[in-house]
C-alpha atoms as a PDB file:
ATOM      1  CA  UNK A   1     -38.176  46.265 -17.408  1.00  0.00           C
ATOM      2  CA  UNK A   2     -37.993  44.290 -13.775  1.00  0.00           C
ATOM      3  CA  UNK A   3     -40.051  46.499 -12.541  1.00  0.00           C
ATOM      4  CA  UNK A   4     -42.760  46.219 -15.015  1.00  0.00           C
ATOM      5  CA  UNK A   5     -42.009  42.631 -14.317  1.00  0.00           C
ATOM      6  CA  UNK A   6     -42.585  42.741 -10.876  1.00  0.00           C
ATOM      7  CA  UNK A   7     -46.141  44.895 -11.847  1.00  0.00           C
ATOM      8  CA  UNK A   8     -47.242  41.639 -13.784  1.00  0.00           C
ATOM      9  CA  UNK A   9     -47.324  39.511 -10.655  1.00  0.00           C
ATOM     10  CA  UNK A  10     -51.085  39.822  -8.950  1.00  0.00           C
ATOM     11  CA  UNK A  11     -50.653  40.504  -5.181  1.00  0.00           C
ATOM     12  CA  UNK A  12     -52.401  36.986  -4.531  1.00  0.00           C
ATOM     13  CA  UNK A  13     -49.499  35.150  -6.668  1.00  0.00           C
ATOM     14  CA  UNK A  14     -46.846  37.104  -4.814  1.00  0.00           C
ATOM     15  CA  UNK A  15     -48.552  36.356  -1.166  1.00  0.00           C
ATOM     16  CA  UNK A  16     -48.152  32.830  -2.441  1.00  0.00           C
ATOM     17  CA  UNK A  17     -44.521  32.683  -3.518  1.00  0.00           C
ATOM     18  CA  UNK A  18     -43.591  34.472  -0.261  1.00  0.00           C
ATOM     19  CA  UNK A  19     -45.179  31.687   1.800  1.00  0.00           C
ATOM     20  CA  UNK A  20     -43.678  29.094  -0.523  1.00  0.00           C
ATOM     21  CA  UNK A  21     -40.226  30.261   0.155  1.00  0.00           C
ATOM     22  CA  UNK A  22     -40.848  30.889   3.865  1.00  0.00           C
ATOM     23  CA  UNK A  23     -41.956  27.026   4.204  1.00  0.00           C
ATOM     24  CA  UNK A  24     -38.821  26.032   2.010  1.00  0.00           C
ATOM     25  CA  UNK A  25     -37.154  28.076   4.454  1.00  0.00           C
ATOM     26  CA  UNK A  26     -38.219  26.768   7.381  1.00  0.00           C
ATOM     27  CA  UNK A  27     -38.817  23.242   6.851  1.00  0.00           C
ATOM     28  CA  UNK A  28     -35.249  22.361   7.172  1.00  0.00           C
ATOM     29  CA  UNK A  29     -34.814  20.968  10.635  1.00  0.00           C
ATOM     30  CA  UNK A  30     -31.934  22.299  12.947  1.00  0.00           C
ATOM     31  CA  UNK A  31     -28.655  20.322  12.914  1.00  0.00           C
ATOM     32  CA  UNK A  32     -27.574  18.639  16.254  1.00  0.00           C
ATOM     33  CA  UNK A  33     -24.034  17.727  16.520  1.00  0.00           C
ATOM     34  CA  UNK A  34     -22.581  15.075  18.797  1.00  0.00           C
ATOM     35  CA  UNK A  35     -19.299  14.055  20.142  1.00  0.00           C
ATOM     36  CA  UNK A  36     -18.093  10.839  21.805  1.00  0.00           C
ATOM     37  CA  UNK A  37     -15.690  11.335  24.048  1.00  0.00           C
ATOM     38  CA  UNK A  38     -16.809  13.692  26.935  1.00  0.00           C
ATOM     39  CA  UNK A  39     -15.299  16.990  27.473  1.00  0.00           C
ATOM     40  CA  UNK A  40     -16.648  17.363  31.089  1.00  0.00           C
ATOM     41  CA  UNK A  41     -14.732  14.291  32.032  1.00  0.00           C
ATOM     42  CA  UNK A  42     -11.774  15.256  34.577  1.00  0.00           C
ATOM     43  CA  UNK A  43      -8.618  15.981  32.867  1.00  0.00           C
ATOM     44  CA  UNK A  44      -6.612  15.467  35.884  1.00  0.00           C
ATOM     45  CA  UNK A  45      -6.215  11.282  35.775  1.00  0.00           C
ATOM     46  CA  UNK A  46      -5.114  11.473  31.955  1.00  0.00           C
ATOM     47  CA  UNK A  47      -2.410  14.145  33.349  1.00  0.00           C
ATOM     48  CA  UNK A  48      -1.376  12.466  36.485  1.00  0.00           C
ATOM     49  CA  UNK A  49      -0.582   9.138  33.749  1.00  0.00           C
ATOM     50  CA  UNK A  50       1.186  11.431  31.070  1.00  0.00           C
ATOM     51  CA  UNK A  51       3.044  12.996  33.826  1.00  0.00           C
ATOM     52  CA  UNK A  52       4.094   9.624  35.632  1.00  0.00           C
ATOM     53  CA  UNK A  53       5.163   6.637  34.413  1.00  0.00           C
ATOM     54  CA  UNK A  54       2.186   4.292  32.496  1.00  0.00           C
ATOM     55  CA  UNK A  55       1.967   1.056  32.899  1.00  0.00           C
ATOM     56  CA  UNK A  56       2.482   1.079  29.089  1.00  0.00           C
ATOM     57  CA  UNK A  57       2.706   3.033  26.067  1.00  0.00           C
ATOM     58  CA  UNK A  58       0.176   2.230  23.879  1.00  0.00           C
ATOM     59  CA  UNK A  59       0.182   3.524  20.329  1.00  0.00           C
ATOM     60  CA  UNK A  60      -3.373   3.250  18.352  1.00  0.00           C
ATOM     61  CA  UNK A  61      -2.263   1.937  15.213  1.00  0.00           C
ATOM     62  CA  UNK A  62      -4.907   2.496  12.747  1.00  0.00           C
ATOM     63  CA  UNK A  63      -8.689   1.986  13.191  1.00  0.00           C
ATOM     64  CA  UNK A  64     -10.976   0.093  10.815  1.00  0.00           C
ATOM     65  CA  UNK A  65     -14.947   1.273  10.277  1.00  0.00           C
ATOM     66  CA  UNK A  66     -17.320  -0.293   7.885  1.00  0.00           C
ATOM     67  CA  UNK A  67     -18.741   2.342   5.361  1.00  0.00           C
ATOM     68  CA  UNK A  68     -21.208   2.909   7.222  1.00  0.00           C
ATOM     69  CA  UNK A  69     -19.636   4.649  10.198  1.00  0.00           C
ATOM     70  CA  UNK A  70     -17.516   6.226   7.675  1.00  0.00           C
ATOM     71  CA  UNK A  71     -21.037   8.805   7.203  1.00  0.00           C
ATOM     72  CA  UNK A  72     -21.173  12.079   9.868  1.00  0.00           C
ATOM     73  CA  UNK A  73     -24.649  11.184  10.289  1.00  0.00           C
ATOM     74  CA  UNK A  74     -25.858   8.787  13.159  1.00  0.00           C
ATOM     75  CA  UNK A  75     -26.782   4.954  12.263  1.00  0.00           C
ATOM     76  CA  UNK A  76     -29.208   3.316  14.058  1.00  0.00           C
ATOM     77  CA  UNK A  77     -30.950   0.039  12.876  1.00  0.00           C
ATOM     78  CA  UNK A  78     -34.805   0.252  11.575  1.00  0.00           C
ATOM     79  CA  UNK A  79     -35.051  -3.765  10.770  1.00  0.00           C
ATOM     80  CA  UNK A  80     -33.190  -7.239  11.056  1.00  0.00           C
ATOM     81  CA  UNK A  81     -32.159  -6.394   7.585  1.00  0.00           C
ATOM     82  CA  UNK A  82     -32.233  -2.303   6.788  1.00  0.00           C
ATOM     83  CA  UNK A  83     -30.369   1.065   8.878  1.00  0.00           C
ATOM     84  CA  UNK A  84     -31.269   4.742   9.174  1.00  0.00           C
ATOM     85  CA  UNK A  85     -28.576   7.594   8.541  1.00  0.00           C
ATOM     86  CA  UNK A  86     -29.483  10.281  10.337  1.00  0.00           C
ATOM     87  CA  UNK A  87     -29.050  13.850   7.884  1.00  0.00           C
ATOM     88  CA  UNK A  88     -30.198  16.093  10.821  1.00  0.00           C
ATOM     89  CA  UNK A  89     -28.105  14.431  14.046  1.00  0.00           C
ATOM     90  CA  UNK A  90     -24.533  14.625  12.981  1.00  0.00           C
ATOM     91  CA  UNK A  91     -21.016  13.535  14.333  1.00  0.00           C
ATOM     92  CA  UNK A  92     -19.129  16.689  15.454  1.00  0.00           C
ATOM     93  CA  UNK A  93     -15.735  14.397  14.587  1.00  0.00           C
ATOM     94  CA  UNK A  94     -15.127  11.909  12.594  1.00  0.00           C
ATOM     95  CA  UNK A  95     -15.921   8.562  13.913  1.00  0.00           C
ATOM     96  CA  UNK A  96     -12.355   7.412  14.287  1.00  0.00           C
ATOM     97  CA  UNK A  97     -11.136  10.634  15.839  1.00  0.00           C
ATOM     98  CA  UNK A  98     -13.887  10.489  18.313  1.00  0.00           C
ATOM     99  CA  UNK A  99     -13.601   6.713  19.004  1.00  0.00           C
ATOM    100  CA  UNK A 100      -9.873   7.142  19.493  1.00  0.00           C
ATOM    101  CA  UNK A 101     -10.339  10.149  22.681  1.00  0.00           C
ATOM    102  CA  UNK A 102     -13.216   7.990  24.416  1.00  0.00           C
ATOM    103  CA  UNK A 103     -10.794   4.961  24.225  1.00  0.00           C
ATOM    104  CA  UNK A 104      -7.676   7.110  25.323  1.00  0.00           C
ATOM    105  CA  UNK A 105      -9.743   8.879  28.449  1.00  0.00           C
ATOM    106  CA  UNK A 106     -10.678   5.351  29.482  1.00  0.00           C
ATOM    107  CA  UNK A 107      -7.663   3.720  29.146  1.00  0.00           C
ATOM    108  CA  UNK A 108      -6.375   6.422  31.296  1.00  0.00           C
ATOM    109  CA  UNK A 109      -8.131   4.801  34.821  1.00  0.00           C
ATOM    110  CA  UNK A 110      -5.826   1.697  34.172  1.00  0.00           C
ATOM    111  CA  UNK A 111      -2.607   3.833  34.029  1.00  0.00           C
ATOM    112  CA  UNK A 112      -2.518   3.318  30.423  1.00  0.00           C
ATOM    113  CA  UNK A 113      -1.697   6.326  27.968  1.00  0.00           C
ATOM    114  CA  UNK A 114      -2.992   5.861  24.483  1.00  0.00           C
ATOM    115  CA  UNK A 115      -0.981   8.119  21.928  1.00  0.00           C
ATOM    116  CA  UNK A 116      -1.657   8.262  17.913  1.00  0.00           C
ATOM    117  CA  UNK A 117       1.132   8.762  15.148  1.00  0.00           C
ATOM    118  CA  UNK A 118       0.415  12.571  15.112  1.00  0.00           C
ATOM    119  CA  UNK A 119       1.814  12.829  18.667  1.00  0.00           C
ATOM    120  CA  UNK A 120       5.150  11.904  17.438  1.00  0.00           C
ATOM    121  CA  UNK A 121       7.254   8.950  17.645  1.00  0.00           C
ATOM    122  CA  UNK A 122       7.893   7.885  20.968  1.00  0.00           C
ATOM    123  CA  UNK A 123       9.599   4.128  22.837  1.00  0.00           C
ATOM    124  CA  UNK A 124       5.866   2.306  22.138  1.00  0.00           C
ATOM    125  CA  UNK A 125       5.115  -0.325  24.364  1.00  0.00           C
ATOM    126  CA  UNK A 126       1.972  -1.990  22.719  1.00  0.00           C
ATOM    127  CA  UNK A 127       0.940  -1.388  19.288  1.00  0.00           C
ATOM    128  CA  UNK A 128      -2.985  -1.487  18.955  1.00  0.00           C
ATOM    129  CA  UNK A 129      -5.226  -2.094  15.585  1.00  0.00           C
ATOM    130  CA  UNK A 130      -8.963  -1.778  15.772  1.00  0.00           C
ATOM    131  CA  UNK A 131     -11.731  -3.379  13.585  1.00  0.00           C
ATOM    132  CA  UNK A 132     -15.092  -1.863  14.227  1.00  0.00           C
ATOM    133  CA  UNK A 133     -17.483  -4.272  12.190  1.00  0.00           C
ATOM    134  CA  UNK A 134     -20.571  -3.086  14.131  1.00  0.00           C
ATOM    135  CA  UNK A 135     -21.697   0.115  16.314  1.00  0.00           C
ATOM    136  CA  UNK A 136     -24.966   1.161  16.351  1.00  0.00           C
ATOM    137  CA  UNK A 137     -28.098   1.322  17.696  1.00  0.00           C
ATOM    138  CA  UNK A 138     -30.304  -2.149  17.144  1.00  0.00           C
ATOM    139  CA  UNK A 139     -34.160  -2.129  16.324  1.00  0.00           C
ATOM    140  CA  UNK A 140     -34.343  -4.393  19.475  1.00  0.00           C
ATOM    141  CA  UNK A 141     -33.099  -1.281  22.117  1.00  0.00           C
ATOM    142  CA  UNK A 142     -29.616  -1.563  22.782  1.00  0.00           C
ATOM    143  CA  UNK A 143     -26.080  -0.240  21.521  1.00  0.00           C
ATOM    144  CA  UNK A 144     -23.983  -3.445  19.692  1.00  0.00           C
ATOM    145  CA  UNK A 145     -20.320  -2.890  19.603  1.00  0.00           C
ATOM    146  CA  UNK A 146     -18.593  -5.788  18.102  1.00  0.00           C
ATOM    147  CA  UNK A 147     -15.042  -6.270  15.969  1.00  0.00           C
ATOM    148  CA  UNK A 148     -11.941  -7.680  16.702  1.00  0.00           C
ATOM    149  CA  UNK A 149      -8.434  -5.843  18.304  1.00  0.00           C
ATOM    150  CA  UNK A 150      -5.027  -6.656  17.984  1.00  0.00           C
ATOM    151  CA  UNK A 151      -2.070  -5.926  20.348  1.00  0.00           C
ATOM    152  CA  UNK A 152       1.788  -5.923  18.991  1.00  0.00           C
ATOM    153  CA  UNK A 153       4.161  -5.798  21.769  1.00  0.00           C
ATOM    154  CA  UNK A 154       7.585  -4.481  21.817  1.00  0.00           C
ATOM    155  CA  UNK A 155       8.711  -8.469  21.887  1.00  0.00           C
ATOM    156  CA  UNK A 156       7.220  -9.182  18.690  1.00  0.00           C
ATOM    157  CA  UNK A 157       4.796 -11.407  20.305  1.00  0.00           C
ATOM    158  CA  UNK A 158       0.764 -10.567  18.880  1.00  0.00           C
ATOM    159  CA  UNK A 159      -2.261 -11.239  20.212  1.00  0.00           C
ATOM    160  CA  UNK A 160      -5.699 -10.681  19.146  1.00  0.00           C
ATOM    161  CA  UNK A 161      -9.315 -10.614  20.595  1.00  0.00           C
ATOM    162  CA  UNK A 162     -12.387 -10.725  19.027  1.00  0.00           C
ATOM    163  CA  UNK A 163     -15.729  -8.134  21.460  1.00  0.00           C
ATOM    164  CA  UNK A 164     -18.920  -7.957  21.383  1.00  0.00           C
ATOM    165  CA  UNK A 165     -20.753  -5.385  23.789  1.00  0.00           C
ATOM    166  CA  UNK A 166     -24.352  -5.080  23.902  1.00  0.00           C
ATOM    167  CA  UNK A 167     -25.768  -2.562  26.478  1.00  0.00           C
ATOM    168  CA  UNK A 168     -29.555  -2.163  26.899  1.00  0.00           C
ATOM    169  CA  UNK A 169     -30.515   1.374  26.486  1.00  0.00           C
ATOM    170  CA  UNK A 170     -33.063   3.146  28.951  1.00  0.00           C
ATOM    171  CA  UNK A 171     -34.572   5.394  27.090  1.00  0.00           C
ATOM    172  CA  UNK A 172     -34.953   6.415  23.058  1.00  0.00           C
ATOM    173  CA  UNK A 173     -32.821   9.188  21.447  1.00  0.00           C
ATOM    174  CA  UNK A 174     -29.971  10.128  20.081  1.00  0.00           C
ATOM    175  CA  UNK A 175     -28.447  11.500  23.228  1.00  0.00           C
ATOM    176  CA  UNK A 176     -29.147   8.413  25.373  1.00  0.00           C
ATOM    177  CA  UNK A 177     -27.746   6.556  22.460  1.00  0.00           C
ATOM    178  CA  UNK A 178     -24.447   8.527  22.673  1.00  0.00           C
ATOM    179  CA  UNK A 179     -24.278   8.256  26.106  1.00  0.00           C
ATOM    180  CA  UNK A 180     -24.218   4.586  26.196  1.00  0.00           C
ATOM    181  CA  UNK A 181     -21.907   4.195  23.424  1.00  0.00           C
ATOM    182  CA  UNK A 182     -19.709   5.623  25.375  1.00  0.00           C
ATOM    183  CA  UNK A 183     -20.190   3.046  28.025  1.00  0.00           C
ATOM    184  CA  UNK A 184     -19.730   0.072  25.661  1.00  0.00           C
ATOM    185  CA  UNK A 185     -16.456   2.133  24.688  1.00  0.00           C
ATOM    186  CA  UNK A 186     -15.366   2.211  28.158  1.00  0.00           C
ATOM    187  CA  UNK A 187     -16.359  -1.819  28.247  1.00  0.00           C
ATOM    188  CA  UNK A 188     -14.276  -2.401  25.420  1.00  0.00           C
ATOM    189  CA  UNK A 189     -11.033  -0.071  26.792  1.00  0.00           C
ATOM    190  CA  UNK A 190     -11.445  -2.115  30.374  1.00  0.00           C
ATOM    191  CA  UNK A 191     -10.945  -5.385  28.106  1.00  0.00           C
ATOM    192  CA  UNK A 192      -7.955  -4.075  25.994  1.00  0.00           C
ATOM    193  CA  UNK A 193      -6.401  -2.730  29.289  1.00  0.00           C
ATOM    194  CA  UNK A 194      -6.957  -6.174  31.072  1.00  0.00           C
ATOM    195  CA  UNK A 195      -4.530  -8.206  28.157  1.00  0.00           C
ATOM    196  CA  UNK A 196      -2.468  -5.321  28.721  1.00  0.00           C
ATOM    197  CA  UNK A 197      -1.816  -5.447  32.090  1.00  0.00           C
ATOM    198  CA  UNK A 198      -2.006  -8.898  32.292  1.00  0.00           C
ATOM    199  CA  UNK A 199       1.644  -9.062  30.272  1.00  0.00           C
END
């Protein structure tokens, strides 16, 4: 009965459902997937700190993203007013994870180790919370990262800090756009480390 199914189909209407489902098959684009810390990035300054004695212990406490950096897909601004999710350019990590590594391998240079609850309870020096309210790329051609941070210290005594980084970026694209996210992470760890070290 398939068969004499198949028979009814004129060899014009098959040609044409084969090239329908080879567009539908091929009009998907490829997935890219990015990550924001940097796995190139020399291990041996985050060892030398774990291995040593840091400055201070400094235990992320929880991190805070607007919904929108709650999506896998990269946000970049299209208006004053209106954002882009990207469904084809895609977070390899969640955003926290990711944020959480490039702020730990920067906070390494100022002899600061940054450790999370999973690592296990350990003597904590500084607690740290983190409110992202904005990361992304604006219409106007540079990477905002503004929010606010707070540091608990083993004293009881709390201080807080609001940040806004805005870094111009060279070139359009997603990767460039990583890249310098990165940086304004870095800006932001060089900021937390300076209240730090400061106590």
């Amino acid at each position: 009965m398939l068969a004499l199914r198949i028979r009814g189909f004129g060899i014009p209407t098959l040609m044409m459902l084969g090239a329908m489902l080879t567009g539908c098959a091929t009009s998907a684009p490829p997935l890219s997937y990015y990550l924001l810390h940097d796995v190139t990035e020399n291990n041996a300054t985050r060892d030398s700190v774990s291995q040593n004695n840091p400055n201070a212990l400094v235990l992320i406490n929880r991190v805070v993203l607007p919904d929108y950096l709650k999506q896998r897909g990269l946000v970049f601004q299209t208006s004053d007013t209106g954002i882009h999710i990207a469904t084809d350019h895609l977070w390899a990590e969640p955003m926290d994870e990711g944020l959480t590594k490039r702020l730990r391998d920067s906070l390494t240079h100022h002899n600061l180790e940054l450790i999370t609850h999973a690592m296990g309870a350990q003597e904590v020096d500084v607690y740290l919370t983190l409110r992202i309210d904005d990361f992304i790329a604006s219409h106007q051609g540079d990477i905002i990262l503004r929010g606010e941070y707070f540091l608990s210290y083993a004293d009881e005594v709390d201080e807080s800090a609001r940040f806004h980084v805005s870094l111009p970026l060279p070139h359009d694209g997603f990767d460039t756009s990583v890249k310098v996210m990165r940086q304004a992470l870095a800006t932001l760890a060089d900021k937390i480390a300076s209240d730090i070290n400061a106590k």
